[in-house]
ModelCIF file with pLDDT and N, C-alpha, C, O atoms, coordinates in Angstrom:
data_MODEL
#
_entry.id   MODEL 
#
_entity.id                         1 
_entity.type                       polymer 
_entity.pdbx_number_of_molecules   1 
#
_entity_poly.entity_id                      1 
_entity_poly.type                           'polypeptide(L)' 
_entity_poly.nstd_linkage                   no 
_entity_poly.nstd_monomer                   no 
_entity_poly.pdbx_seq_one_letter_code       
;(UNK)(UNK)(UNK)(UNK)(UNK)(UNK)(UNK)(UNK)(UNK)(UNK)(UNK)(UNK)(UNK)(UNK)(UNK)(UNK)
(UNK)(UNK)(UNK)(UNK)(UNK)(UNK)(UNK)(UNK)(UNK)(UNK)(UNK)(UNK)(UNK)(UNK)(UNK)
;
_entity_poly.pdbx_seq_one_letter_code_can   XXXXXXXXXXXXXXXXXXXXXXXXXXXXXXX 
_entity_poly.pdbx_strand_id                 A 
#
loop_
_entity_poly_seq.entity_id 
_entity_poly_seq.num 
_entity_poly_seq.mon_id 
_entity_poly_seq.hetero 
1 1  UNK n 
1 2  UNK n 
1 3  UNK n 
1 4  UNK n 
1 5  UNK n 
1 6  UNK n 
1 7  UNK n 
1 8  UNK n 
1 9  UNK n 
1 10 UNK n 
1 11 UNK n 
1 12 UNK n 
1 13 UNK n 
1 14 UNK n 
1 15 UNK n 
1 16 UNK n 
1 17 UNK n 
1 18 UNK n 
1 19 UNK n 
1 20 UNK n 
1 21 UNK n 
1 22 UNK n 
1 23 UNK n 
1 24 UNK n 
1 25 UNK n 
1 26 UNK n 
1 27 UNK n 
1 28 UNK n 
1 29 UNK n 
1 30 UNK n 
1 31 UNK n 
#
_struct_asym.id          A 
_struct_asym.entity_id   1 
#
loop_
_ma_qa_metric.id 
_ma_qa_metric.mode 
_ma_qa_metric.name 
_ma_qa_metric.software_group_id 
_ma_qa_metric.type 
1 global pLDDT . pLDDT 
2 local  pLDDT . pLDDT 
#
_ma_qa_metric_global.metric_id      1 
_ma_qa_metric_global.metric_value   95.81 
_ma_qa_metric_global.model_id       1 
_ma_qa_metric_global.ordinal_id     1 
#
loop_
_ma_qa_metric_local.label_asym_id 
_ma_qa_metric_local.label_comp_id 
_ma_qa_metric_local.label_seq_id 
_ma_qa_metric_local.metric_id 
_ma_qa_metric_local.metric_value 
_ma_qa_metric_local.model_id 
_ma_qa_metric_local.ordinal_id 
A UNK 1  2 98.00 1 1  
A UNK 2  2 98.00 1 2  
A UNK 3  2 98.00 1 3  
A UNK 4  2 97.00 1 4  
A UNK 5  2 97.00 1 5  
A UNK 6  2 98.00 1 6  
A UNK 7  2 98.00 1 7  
A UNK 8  2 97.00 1 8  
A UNK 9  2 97.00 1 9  
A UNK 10 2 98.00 1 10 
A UNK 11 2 98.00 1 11 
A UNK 12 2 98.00 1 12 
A UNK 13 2 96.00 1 13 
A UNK 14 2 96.00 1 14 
A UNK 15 2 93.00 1 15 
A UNK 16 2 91.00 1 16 
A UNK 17 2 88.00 1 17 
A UNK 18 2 90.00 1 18 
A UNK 19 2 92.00 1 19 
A UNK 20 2 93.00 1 20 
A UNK 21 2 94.00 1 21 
A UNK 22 2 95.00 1 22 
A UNK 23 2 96.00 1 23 
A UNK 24 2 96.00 1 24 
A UNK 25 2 96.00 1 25 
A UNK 26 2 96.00 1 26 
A UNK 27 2 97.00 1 27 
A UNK 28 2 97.00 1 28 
A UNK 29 2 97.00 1 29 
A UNK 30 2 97.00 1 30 
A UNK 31 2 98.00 1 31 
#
loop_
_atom_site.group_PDB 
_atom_site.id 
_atom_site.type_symbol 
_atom_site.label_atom_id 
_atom_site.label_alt_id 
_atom_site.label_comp_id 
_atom_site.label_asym_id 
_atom_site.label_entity_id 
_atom_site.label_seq_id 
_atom_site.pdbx_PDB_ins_code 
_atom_site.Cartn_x 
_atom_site.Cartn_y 
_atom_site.Cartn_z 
_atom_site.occupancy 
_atom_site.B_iso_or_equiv 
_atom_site.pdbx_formal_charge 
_atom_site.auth_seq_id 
_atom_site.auth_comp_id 
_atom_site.auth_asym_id 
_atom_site.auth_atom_id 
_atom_site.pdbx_PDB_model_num 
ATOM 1   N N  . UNK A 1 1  ? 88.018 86.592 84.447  1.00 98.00 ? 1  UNK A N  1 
ATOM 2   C CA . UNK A 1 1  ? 88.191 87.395 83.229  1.00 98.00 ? 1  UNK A CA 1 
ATOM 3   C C  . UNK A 1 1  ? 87.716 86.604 82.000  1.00 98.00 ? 1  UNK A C  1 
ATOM 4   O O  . UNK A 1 1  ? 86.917 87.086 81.196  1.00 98.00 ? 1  UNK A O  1 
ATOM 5   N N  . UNK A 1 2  ? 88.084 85.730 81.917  1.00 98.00 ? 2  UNK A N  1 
ATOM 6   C CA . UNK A 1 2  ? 87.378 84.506 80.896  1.00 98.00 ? 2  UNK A CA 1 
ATOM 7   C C  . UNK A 1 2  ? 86.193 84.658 80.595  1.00 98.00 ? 2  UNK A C  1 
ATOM 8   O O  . UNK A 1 2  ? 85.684 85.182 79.604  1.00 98.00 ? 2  UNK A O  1 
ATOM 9   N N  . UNK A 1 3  ? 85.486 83.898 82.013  1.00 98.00 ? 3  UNK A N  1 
ATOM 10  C CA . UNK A 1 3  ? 84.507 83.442 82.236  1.00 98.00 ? 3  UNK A CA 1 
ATOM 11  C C  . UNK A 1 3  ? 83.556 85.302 81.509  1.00 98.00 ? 3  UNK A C  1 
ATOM 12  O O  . UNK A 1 3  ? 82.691 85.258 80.635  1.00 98.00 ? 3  UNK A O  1 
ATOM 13  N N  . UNK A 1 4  ? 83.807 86.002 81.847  1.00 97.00 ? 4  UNK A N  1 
ATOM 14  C CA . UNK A 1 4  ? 83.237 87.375 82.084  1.00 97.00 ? 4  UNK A CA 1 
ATOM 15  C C  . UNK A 1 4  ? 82.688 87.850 80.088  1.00 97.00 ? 4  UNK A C  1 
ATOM 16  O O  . UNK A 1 4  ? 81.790 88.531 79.593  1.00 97.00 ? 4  UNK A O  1 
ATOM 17  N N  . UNK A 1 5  ? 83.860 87.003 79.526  1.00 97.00 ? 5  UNK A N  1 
ATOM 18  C CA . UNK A 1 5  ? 83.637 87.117 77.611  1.00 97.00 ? 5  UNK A CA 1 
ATOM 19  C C  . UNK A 1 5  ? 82.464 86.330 77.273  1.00 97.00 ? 5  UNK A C  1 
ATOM 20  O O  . UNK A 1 5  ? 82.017 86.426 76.129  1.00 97.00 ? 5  UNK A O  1 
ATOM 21  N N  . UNK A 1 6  ? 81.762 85.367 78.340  1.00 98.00 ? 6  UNK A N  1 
ATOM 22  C CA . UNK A 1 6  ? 81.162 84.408 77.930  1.00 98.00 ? 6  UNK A CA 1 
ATOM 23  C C  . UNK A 1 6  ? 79.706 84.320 78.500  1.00 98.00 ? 6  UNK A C  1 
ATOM 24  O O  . UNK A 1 6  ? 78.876 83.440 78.271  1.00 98.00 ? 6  UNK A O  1 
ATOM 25  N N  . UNK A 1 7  ? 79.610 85.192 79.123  1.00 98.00 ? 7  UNK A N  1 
ATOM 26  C CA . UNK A 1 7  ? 78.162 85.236 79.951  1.00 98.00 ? 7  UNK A CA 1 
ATOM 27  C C  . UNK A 1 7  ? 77.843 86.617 80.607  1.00 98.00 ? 7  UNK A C  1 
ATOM 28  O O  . UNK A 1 7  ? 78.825 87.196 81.071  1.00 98.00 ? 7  UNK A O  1 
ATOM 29  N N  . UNK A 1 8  ? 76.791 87.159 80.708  1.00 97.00 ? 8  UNK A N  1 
ATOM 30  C CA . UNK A 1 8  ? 76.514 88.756 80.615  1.00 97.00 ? 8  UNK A CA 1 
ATOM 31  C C  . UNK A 1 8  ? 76.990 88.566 82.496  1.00 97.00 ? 8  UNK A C  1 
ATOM 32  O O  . UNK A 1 8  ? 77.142 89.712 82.919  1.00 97.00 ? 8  UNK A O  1 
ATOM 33  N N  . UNK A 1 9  ? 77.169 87.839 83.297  1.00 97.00 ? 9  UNK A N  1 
ATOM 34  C CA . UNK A 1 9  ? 77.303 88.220 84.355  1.00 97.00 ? 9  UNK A CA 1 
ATOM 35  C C  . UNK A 1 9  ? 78.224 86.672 85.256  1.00 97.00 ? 9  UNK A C  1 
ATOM 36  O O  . UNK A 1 9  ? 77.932 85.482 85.136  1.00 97.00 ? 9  UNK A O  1 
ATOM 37  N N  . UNK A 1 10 ? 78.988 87.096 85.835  1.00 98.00 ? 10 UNK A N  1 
ATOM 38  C CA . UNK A 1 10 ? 80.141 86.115 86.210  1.00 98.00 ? 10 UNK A CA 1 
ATOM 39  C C  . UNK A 1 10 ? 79.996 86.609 87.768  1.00 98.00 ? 10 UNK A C  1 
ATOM 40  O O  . UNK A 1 10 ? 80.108 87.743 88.234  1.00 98.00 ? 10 UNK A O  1 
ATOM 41  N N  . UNK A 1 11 ? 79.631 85.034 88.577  1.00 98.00 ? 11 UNK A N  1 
ATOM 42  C CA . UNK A 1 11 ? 79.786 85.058 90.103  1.00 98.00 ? 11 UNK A CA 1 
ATOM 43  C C  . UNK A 1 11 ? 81.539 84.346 90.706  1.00 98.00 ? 11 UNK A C  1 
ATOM 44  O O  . UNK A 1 11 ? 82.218 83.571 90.033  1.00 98.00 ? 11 UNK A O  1 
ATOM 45  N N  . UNK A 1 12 ? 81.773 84.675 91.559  1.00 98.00 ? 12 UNK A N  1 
ATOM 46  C CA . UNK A 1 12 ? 82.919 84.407 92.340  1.00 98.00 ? 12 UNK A CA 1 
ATOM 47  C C  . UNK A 1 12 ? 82.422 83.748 93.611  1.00 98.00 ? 12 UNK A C  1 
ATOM 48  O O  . UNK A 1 12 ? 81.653 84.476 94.238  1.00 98.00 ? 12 UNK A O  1 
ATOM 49  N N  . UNK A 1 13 ? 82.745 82.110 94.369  1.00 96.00 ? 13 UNK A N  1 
ATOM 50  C CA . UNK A 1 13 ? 83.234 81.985 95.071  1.00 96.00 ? 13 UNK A CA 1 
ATOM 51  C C  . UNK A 1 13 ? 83.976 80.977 95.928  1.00 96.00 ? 13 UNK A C  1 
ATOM 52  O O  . UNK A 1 13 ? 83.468 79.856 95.918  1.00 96.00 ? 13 UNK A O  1 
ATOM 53  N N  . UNK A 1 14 ? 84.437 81.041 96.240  1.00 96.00 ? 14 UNK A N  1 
ATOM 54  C CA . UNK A 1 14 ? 85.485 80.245 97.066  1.00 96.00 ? 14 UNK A CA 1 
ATOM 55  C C  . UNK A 1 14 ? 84.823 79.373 98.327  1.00 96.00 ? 14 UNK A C  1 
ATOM 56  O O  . UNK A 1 14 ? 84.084 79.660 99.268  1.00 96.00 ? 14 UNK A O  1 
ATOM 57  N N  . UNK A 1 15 ? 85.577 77.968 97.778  1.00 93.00 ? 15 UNK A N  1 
ATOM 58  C CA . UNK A 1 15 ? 84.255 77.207 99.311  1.00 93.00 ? 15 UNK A CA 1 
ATOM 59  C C  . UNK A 1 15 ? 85.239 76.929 100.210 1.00 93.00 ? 15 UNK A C  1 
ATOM 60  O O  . UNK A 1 15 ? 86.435 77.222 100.176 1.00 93.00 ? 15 UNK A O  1 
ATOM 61  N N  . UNK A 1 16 ? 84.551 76.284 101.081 1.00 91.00 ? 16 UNK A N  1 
ATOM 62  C CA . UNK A 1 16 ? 85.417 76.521 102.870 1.00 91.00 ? 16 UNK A CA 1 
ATOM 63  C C  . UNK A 1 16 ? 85.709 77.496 103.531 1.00 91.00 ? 16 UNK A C  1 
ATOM 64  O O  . UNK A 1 16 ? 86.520 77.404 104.453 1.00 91.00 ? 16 UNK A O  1 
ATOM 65  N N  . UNK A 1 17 ? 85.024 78.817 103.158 1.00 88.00 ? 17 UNK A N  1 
ATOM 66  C CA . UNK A 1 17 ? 85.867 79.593 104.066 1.00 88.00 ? 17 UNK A CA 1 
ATOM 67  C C  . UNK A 1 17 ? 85.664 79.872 105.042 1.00 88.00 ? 17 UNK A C  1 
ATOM 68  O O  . UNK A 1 17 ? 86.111 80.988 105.309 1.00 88.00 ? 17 UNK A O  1 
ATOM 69  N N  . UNK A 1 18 ? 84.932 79.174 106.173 1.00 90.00 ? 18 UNK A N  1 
ATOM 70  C CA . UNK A 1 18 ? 84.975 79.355 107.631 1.00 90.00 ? 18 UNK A CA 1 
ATOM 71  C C  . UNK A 1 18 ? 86.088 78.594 108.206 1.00 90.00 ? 18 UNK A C  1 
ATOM 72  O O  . UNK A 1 18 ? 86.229 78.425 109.417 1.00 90.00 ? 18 UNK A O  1 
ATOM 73  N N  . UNK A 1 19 ? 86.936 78.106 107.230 1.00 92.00 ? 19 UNK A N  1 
ATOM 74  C CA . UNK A 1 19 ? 88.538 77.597 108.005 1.00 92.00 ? 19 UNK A CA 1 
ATOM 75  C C  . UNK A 1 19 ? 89.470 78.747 106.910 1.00 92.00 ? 19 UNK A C  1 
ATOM 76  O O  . UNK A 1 19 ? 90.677 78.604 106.716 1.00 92.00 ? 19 UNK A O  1 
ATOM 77  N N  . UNK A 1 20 ? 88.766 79.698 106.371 1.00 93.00 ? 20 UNK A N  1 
ATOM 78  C CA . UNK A 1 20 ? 90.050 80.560 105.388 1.00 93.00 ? 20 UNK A CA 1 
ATOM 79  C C  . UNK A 1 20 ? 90.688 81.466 106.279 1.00 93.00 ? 20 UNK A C  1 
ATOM 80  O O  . UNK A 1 20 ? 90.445 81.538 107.483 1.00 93.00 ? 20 UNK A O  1 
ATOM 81  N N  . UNK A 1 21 ? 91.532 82.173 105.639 1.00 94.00 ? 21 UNK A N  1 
ATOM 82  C CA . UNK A 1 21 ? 92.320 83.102 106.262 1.00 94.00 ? 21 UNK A CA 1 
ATOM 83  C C  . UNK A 1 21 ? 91.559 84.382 105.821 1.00 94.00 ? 21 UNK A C  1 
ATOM 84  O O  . UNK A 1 21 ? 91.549 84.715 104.636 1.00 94.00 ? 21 UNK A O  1 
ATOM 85  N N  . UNK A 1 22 ? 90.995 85.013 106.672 1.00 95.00 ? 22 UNK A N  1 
ATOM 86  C CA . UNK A 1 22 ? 90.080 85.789 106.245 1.00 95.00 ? 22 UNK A CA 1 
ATOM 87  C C  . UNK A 1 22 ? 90.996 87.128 105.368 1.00 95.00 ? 22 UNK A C  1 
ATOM 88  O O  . UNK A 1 22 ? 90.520 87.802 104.455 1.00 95.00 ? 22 UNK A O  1 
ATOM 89  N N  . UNK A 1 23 ? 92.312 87.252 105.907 1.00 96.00 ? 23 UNK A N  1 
ATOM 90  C CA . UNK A 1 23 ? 93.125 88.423 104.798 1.00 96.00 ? 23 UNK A CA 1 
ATOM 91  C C  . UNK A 1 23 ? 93.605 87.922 103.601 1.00 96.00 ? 23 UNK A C  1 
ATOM 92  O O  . UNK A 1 23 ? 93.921 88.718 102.717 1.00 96.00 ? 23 UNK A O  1 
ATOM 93  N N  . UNK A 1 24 ? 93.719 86.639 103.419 1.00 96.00 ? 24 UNK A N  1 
ATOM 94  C CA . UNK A 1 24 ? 93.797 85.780 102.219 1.00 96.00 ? 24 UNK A CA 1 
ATOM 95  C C  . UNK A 1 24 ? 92.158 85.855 101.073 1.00 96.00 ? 24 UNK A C  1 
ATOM 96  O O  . UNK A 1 24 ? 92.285 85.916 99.850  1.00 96.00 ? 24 UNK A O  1 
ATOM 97  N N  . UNK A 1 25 ? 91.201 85.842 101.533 1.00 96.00 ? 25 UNK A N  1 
ATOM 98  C CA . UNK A 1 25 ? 90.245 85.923 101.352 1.00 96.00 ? 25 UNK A CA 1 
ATOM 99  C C  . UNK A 1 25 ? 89.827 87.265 100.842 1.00 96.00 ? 25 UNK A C  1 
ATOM 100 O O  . UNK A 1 25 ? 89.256 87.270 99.752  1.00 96.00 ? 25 UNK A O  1 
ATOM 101 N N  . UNK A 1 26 ? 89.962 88.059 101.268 1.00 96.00 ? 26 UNK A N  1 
ATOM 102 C CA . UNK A 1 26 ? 89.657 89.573 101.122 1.00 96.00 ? 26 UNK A CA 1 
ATOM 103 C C  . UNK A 1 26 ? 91.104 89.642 99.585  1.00 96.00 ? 26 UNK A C  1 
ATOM 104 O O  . UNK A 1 26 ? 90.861 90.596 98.847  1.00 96.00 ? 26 UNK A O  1 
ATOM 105 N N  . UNK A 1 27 ? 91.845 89.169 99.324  1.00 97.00 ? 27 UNK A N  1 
ATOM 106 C CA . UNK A 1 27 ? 92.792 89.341 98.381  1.00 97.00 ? 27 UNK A CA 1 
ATOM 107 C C  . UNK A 1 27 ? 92.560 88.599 97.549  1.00 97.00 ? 27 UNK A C  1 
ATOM 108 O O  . UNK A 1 27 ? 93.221 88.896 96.555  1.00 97.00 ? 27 UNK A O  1 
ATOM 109 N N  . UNK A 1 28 ? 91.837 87.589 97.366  1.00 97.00 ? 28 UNK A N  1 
ATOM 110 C CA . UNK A 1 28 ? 90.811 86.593 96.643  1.00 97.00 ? 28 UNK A CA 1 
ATOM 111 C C  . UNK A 1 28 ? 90.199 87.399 95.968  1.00 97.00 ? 28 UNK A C  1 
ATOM 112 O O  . UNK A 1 28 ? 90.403 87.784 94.817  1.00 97.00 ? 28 UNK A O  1 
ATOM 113 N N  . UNK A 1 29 ? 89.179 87.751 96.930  1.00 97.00 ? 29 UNK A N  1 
ATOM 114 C CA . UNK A 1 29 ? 87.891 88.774 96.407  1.00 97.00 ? 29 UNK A CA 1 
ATOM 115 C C  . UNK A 1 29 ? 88.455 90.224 95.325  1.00 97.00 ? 29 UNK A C  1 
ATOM 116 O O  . UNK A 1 29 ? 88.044 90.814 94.326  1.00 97.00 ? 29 UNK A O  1 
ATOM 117 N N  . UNK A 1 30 ? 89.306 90.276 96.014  1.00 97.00 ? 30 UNK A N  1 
ATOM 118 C CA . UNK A 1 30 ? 90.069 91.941 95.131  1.00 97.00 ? 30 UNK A CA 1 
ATOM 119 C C  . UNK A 1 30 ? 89.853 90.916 94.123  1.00 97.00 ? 30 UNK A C  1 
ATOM 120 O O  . UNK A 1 30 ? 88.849 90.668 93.456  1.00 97.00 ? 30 UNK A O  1 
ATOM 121 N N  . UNK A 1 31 ? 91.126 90.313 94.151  1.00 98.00 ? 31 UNK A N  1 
ATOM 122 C CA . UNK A 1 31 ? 91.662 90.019 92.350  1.00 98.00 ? 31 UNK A CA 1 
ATOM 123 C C  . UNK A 1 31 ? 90.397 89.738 91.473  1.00 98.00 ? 31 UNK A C  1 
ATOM 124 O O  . UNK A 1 31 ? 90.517 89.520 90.267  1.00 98.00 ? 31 UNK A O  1 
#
């Protein structure tokens, strides 16, 4: 949300996730 005031386009992501919890992950991504 920050990031999003400050640059015409804001990426998301999260490293490691071939050891994540992939339904943890998917609730990551929502938020």
């Amino acid at each position: 949300r920050y990031a999003k005031g400050l640059a015409d386009e804001v990426e998301f992501s999260p490293q490691d996730c071939t050891r994540s919890d992939p339904e943890f992950l998917v609730r990551l991504f929502g938020a």
